[in-house]
PDB file of N, CA and C in Angstrom:
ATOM      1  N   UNK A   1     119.423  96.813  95.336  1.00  0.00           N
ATOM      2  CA  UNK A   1     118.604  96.360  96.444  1.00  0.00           C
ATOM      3  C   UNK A   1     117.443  97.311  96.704  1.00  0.00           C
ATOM      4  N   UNK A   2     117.698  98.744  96.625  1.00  0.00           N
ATOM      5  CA  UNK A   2     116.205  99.720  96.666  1.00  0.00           C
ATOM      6  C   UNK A   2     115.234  99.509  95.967  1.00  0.00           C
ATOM      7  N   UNK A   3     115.717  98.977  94.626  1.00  0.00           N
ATOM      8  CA  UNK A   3     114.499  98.694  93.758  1.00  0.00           C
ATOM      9  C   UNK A   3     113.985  97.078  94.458  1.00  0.00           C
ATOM     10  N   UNK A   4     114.605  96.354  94.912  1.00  0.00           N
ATOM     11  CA  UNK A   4     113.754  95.082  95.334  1.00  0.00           C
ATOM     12  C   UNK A   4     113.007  95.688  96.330  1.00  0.00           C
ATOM     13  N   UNK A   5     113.282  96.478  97.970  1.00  0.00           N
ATOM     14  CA  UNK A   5     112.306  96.819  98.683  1.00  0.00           C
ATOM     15  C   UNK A   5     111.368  98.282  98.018  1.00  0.00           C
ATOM     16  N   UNK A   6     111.370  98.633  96.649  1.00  0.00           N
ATOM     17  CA  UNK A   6     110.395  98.839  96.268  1.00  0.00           C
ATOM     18  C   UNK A   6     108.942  98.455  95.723  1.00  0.00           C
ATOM     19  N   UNK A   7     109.528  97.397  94.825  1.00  0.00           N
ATOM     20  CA  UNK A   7     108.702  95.954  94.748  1.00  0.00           C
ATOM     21  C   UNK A   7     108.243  94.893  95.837  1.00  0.00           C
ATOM     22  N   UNK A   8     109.235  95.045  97.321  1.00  0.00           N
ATOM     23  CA  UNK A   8     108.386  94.296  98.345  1.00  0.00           C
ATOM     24  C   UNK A   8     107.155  95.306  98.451  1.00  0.00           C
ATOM     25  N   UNK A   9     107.173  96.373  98.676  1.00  0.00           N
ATOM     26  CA  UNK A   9     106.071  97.392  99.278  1.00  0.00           C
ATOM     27  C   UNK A   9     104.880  97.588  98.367  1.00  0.00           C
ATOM     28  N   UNK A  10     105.210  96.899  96.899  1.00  0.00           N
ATOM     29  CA  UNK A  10     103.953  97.396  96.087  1.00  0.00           C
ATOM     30  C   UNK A  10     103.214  96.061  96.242  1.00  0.00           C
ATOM     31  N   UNK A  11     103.961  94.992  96.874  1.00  0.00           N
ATOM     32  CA  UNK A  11     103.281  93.263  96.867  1.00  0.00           C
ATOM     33  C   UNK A  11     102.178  93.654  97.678  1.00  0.00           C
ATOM     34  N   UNK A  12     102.220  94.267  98.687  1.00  0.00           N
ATOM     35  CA  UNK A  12     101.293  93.991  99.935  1.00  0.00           C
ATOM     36  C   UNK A  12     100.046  93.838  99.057  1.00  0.00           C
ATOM     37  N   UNK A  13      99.246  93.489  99.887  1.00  0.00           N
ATOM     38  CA  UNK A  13      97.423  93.502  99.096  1.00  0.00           C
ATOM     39  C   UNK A  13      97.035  94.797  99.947  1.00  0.00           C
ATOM     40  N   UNK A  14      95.818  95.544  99.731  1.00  0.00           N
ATOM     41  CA  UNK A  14      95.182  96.292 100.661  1.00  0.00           C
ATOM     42  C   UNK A  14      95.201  95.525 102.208  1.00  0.00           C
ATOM     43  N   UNK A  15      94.701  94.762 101.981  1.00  0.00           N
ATOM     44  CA  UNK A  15      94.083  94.035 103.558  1.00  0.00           C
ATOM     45  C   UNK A  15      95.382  94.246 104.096  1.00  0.00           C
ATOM     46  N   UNK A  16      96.345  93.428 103.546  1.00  0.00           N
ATOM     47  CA  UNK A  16      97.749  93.302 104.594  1.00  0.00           C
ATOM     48  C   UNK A  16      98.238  94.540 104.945  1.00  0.00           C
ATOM     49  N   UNK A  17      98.362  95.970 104.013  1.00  0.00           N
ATOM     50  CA  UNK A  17      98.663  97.092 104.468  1.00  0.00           C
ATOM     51  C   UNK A  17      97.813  97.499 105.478  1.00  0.00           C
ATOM     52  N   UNK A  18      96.143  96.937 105.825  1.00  0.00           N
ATOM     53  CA  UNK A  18      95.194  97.345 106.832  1.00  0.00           C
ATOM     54  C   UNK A  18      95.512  96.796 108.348  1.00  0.00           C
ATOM     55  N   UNK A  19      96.322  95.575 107.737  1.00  0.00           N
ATOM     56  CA  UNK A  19      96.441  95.139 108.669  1.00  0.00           C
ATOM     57  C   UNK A  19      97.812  95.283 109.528  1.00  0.00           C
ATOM     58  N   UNK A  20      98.542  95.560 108.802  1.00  0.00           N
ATOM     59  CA  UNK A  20      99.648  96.443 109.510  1.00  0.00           C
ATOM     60  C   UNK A  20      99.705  97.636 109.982  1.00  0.00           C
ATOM     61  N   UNK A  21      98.732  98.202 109.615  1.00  0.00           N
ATOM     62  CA  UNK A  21      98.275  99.606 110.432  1.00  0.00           C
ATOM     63  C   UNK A  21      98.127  99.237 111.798  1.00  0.00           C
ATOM     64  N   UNK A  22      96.913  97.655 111.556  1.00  0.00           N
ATOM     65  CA  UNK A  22      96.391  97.237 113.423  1.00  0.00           C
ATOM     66  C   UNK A  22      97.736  96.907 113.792  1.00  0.00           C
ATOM     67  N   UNK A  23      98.822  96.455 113.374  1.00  0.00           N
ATOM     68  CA  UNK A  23      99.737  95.752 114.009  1.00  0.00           C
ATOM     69  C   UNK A  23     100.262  97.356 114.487  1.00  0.00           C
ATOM     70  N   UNK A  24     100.330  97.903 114.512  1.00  0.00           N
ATOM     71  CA  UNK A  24     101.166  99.328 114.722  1.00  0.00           C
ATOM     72  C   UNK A  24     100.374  99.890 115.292  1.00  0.00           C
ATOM     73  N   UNK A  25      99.020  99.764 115.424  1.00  0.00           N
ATOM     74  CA  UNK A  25      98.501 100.592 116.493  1.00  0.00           C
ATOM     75  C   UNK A  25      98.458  99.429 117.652  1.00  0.00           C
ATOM     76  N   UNK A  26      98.990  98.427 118.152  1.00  0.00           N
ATOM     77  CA  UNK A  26      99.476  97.594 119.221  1.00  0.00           C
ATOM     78  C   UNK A  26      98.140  96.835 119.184  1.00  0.00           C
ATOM     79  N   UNK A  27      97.437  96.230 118.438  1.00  0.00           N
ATOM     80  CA  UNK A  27      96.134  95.250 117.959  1.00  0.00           C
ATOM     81  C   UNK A  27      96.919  93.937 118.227  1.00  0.00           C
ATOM     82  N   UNK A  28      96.269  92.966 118.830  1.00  0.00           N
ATOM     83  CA  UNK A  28      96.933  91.647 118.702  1.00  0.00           C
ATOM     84  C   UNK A  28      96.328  90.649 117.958  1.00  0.00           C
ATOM     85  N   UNK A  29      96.678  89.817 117.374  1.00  0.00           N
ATOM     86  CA  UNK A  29      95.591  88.998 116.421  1.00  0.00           C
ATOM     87  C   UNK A  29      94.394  88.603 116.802  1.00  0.00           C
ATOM     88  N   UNK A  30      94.389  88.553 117.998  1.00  0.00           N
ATOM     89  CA  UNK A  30      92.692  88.275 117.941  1.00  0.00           C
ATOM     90  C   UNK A  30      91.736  89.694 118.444  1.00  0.00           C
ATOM     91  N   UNK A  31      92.224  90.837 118.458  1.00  0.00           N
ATOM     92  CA  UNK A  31      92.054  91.976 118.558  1.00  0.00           C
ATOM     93  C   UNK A  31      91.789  92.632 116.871  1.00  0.00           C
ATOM     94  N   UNK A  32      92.219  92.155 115.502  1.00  0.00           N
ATOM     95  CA  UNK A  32      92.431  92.253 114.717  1.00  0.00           C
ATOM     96  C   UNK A  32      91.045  91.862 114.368  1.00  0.00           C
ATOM     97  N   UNK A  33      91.677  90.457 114.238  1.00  0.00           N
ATOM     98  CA  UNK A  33      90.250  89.281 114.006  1.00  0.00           C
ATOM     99  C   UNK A  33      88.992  90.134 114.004  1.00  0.00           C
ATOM    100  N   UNK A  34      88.712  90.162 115.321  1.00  0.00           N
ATOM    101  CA  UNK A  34      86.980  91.235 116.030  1.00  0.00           C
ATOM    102  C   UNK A  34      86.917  92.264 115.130  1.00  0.00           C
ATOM    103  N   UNK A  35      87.618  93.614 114.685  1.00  0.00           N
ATOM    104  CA  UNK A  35      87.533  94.232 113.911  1.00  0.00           C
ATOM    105  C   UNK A  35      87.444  94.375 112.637  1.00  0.00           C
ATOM    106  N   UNK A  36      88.108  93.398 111.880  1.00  0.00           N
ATOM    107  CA  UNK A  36      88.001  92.910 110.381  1.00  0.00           C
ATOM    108  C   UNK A  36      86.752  92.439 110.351  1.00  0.00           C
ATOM    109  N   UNK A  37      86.000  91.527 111.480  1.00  0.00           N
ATOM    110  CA  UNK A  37      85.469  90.789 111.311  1.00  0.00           C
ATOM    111  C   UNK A  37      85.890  89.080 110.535  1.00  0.00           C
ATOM    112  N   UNK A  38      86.636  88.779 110.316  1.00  0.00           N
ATOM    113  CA  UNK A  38      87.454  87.556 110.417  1.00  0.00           C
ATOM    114  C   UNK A  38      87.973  86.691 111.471  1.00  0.00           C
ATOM    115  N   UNK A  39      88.700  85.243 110.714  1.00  0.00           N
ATOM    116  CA  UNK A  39      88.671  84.736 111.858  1.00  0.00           C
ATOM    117  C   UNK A  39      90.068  84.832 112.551  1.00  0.00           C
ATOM    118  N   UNK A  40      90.493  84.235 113.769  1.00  0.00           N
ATOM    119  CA  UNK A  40      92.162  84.714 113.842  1.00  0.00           C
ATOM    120  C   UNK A  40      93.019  83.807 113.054  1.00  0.00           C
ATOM    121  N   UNK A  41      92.664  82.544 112.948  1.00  0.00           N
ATOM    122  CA  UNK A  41      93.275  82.331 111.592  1.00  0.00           C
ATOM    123  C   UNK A  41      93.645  82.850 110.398  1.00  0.00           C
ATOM    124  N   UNK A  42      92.882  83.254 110.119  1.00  0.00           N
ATOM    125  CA  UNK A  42      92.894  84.366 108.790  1.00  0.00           C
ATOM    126  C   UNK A  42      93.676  85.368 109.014  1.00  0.00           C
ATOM    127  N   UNK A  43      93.793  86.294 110.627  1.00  0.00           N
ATOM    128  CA  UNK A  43      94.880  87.125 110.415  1.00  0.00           C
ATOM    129  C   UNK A  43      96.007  86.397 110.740  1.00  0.00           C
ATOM    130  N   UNK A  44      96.209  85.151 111.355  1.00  0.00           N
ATOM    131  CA  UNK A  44      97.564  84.552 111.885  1.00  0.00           C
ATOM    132  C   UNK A  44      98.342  84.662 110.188  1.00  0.00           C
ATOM    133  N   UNK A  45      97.379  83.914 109.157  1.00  0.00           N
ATOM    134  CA  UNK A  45      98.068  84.100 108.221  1.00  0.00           C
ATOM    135  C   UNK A  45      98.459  85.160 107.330  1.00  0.00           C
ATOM    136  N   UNK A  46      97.621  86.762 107.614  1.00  0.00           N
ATOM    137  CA  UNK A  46      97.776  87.010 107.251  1.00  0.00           C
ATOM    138  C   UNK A  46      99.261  87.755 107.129  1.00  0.00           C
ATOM    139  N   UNK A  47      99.478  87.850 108.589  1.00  0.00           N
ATOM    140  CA  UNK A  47     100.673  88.807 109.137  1.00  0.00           C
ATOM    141  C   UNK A  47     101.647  88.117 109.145  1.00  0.00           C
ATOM    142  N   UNK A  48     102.006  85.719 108.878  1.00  0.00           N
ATOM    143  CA  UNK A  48     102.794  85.660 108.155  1.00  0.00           C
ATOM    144  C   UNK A  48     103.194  85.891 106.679  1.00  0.00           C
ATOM    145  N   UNK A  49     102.505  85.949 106.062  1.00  0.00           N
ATOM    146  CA  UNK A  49     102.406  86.175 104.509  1.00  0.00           C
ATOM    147  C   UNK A  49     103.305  87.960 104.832  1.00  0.00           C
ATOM    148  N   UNK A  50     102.989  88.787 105.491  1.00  0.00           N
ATOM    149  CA  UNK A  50     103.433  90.016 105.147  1.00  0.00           C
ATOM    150  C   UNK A  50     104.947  89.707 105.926  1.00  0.00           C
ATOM    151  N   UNK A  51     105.442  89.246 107.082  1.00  0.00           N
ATOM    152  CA  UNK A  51     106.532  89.209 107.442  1.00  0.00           C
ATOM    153  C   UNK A  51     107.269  88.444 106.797  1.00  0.00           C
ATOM    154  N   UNK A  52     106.919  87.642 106.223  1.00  0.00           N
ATOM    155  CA  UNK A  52     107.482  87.182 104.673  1.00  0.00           C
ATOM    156  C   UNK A  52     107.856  87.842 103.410  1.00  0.00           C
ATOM    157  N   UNK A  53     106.902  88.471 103.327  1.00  0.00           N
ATOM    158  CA  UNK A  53     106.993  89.435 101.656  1.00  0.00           C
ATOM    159  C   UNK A  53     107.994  90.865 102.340  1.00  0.00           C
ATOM    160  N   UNK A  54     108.180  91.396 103.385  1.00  0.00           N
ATOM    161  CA  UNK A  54     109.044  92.225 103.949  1.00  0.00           C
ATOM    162  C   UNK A  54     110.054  92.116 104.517  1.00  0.00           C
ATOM    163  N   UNK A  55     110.336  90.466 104.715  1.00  0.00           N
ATOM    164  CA  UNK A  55     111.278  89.934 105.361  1.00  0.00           C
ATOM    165  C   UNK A  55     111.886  90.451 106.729  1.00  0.00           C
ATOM    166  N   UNK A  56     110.658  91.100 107.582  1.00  0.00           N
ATOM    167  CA  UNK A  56     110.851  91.176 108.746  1.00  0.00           C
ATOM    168  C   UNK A  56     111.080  90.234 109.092  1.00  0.00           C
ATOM    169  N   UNK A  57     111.553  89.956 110.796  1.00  0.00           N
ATOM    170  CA  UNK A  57     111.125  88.492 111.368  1.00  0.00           C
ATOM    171  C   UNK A  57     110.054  88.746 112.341  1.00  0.00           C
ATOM    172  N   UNK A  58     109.123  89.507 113.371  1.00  0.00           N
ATOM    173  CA  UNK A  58     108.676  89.907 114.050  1.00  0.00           C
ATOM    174  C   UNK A  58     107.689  91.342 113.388  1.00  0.00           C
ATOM    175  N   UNK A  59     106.852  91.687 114.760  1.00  0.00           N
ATOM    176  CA  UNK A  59     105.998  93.011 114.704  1.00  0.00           C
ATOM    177  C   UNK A  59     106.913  93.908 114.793  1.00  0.00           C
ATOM    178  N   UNK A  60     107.444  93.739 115.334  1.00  0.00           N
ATOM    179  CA  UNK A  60     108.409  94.989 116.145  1.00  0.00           C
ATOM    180  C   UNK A  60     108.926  95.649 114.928  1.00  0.00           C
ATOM    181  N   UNK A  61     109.835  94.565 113.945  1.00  0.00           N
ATOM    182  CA  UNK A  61     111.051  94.826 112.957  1.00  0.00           C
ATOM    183  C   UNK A  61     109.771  95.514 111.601  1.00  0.00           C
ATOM    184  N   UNK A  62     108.753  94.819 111.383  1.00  0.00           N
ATOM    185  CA  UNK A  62     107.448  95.019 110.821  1.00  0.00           C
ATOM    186  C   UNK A  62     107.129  96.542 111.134  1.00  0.00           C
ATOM    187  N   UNK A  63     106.549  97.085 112.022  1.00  0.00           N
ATOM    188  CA  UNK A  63     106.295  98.610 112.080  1.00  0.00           C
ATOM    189  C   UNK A  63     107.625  99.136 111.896  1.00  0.00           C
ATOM    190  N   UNK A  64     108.794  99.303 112.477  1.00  0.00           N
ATOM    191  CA  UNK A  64     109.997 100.048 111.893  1.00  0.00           C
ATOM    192  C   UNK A  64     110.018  99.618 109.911  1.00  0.00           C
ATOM    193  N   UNK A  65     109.542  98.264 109.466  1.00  0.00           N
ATOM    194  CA  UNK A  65     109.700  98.660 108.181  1.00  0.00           C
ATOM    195  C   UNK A  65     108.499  99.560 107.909  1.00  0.00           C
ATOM    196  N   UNK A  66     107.370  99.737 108.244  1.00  0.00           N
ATOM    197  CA  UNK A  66     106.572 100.234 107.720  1.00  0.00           C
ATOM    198  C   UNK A  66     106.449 101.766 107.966  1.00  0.00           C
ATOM    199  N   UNK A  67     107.088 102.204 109.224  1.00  0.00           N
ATOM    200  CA  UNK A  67     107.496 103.578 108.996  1.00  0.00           C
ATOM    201  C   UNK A  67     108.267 104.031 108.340  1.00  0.00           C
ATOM    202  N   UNK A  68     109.593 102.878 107.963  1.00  0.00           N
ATOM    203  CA  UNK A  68     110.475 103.325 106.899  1.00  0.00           C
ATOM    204  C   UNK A  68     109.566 103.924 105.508  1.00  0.00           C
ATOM    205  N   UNK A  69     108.961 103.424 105.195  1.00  0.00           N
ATOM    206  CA  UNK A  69     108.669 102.890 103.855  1.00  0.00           C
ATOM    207  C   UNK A  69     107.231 103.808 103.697  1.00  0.00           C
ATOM    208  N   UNK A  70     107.313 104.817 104.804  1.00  0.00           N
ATOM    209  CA  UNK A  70     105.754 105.393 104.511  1.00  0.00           C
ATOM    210  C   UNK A  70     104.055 104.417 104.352  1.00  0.00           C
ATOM    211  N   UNK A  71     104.419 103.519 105.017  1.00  0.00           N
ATOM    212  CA  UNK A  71     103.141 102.744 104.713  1.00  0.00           C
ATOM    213  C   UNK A  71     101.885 102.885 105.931  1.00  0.00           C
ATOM    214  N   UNK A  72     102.440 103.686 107.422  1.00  0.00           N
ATOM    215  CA  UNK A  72     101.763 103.894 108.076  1.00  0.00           C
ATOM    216  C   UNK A  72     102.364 104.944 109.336  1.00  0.00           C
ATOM    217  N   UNK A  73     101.178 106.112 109.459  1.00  0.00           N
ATOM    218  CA  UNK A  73     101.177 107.094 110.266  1.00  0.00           C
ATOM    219  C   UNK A  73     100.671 107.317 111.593  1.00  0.00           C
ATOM    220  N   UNK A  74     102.078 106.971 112.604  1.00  0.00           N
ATOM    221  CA  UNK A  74     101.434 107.174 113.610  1.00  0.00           C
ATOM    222  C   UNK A  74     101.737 108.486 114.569  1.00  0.00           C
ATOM    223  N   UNK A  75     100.381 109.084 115.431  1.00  0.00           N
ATOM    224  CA  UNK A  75     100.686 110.099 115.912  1.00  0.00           C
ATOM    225  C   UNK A  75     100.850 111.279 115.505  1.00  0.00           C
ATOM    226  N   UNK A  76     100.857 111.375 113.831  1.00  0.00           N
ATOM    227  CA  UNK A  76     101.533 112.985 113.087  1.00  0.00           C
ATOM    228  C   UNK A  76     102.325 112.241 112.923  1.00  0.00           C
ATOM    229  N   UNK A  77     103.358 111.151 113.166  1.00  0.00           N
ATOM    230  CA  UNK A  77     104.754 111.372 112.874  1.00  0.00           C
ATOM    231  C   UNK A  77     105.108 110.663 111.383  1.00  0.00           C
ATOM    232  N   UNK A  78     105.982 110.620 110.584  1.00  0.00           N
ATOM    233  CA  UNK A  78     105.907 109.959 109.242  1.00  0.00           C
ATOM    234  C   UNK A  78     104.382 110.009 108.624  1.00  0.00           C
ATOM    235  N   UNK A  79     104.235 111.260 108.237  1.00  0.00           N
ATOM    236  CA  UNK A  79     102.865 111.575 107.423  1.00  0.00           C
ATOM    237  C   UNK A  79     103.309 112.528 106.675  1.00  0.00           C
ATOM    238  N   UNK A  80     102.270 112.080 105.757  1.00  0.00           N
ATOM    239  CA  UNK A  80     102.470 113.718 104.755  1.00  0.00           C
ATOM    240  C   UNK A  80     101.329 114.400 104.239  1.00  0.00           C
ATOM    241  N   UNK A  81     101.813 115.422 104.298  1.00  0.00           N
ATOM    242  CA  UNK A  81     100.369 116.019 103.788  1.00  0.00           C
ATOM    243  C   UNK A  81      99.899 116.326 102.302  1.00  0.00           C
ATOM    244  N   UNK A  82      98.716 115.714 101.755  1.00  0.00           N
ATOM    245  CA  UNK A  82      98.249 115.451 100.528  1.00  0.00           C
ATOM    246  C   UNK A  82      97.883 116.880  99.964  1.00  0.00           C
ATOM    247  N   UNK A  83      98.541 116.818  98.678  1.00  0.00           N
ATOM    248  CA  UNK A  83      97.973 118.374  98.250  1.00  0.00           C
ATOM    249  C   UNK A  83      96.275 118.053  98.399  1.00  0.00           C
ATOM    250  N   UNK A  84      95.742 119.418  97.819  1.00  0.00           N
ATOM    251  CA  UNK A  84      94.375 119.184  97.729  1.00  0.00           C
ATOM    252  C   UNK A  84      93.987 118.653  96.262  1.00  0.00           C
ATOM    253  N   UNK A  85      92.779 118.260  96.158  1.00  0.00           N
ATOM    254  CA  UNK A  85      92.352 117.748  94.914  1.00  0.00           C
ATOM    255  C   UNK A  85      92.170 118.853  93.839  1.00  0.00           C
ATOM    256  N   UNK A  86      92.064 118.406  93.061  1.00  0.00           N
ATOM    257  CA  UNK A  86      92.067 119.817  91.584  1.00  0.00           C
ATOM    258  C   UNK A  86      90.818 120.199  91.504  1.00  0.00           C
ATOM    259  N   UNK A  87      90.491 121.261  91.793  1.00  0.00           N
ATOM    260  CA  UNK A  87      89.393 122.350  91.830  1.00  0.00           C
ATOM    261  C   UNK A  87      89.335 122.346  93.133  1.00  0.00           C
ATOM    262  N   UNK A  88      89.942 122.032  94.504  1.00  0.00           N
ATOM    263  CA  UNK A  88      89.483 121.918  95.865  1.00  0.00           C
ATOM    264  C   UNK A  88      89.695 123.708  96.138  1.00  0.00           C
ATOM    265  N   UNK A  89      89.714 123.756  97.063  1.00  0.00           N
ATOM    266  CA  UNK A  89      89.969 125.053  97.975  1.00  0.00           C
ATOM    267  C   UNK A  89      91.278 125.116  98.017  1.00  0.00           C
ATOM    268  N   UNK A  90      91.918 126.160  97.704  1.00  0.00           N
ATOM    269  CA  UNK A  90      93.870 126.030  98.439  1.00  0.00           C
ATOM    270  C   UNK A  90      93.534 126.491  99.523  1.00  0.00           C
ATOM    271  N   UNK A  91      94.416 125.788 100.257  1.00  0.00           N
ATOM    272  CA  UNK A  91      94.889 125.972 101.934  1.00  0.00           C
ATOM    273  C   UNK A  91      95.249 127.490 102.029  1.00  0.00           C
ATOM    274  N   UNK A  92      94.555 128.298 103.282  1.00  0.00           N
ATOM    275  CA  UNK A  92      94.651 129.090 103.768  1.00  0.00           C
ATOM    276  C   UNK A  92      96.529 129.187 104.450  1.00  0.00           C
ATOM    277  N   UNK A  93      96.426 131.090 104.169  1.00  0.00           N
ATOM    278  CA  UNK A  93      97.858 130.615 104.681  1.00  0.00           C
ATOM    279  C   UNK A  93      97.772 131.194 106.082  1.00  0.00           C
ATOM    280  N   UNK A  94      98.519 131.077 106.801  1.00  0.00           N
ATOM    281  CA  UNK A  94      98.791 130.623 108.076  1.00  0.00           C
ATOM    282  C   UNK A  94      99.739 131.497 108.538  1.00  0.00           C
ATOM    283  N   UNK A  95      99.456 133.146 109.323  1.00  0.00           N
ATOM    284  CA  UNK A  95     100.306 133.892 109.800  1.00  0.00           C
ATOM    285  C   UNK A  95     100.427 133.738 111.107  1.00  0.00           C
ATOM    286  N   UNK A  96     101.862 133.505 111.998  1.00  0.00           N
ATOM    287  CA  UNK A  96     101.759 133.680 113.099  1.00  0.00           C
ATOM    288  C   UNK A  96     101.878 135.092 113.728  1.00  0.00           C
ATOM    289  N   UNK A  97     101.017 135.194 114.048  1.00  0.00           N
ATOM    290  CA  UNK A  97     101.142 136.896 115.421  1.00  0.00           C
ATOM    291  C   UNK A  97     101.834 136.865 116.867  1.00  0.00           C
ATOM    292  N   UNK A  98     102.333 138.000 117.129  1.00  0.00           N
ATOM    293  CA  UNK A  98     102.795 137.530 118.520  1.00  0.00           C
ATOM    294  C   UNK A  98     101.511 137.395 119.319  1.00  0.00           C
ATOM    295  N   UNK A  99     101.771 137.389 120.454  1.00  0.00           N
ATOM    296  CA  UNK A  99     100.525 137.042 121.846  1.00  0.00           C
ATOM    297  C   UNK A  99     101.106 138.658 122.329  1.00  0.00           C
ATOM    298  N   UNK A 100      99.789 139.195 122.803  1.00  0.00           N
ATOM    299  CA  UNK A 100      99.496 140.806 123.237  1.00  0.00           C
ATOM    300  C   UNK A 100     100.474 140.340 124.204  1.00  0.00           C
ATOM    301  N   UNK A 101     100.372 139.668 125.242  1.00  0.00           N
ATOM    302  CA  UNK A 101     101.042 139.628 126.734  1.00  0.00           C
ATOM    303  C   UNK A 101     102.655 139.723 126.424  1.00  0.00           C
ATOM    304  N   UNK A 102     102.713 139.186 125.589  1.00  0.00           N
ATOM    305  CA  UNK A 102     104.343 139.082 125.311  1.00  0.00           C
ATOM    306  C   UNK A 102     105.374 140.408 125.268  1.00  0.00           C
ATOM    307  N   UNK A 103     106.404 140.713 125.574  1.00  0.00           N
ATOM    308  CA  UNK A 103     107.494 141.732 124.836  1.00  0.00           C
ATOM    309  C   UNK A 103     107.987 142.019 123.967  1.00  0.00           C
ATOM    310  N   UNK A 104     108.293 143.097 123.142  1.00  0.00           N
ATOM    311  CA  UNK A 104     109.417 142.703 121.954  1.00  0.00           C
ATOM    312  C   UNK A 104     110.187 143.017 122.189  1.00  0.00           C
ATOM    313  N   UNK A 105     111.650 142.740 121.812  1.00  0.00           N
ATOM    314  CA  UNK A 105     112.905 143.059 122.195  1.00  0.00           C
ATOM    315  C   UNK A 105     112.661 143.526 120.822  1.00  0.00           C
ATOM    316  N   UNK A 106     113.842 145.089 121.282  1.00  0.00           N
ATOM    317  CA  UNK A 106     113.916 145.603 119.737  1.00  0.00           C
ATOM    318  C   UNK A 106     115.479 146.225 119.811  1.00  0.00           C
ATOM    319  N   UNK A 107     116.370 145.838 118.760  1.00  0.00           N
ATOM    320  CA  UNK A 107     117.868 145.564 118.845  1.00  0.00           C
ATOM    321  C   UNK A 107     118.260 147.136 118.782  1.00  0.00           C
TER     322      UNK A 107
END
């Protein structure tokens, strides 16, 4: 069964993964519509076609699959961070210091 909801997740088209982003950032279809620039028809169908191919039944069940499944990041939360590209800059590393104001306990 993992390998079938691997193959649901590679069906999506771009658009429908775009458009499940709007569904997850709380967009309603005709909120969608205005932004795509389309009509709401076009997203009515589009977001059945995807609750179909994911076999959600609803938005609701729809963003919980799509956080499952890494397909969209909200808040920081279920994200990851992309190495850098080959020849980019490596990431600085990152020491924390205490704060002057603070104490140290020393054992």
């Amino acid at each position: 069964m993992a390998s079938d909801d691997v193959q649901i997740s590679h069906s999506l088209s771009d658009r429908e993964l775009q458009i499940v982003e709007l569904v997850a950032a709380g967009l309603t279809n005709q909120d969608i519509a205005e932004k795509l620039e389309i009509s709401k028809r076009t997203v009515d169908n589009h977001i059945s076609n995807i609750l179909t191919k994911t076999e959600t039944g609803n938005r609701v069940a729809l963003v919980r699959w799509a956080l499952q499944w890494g397909k969209i990041c909200i808040d920081e939360v279920n994200c990851c961070t992309l190495p850098p590209p080959p020849g980019g800059a490596p990431t600085p590393d990152i020491v924390a210091e205490p704060a002057e104001d603070t104490e140290q306990v020393v054992s």
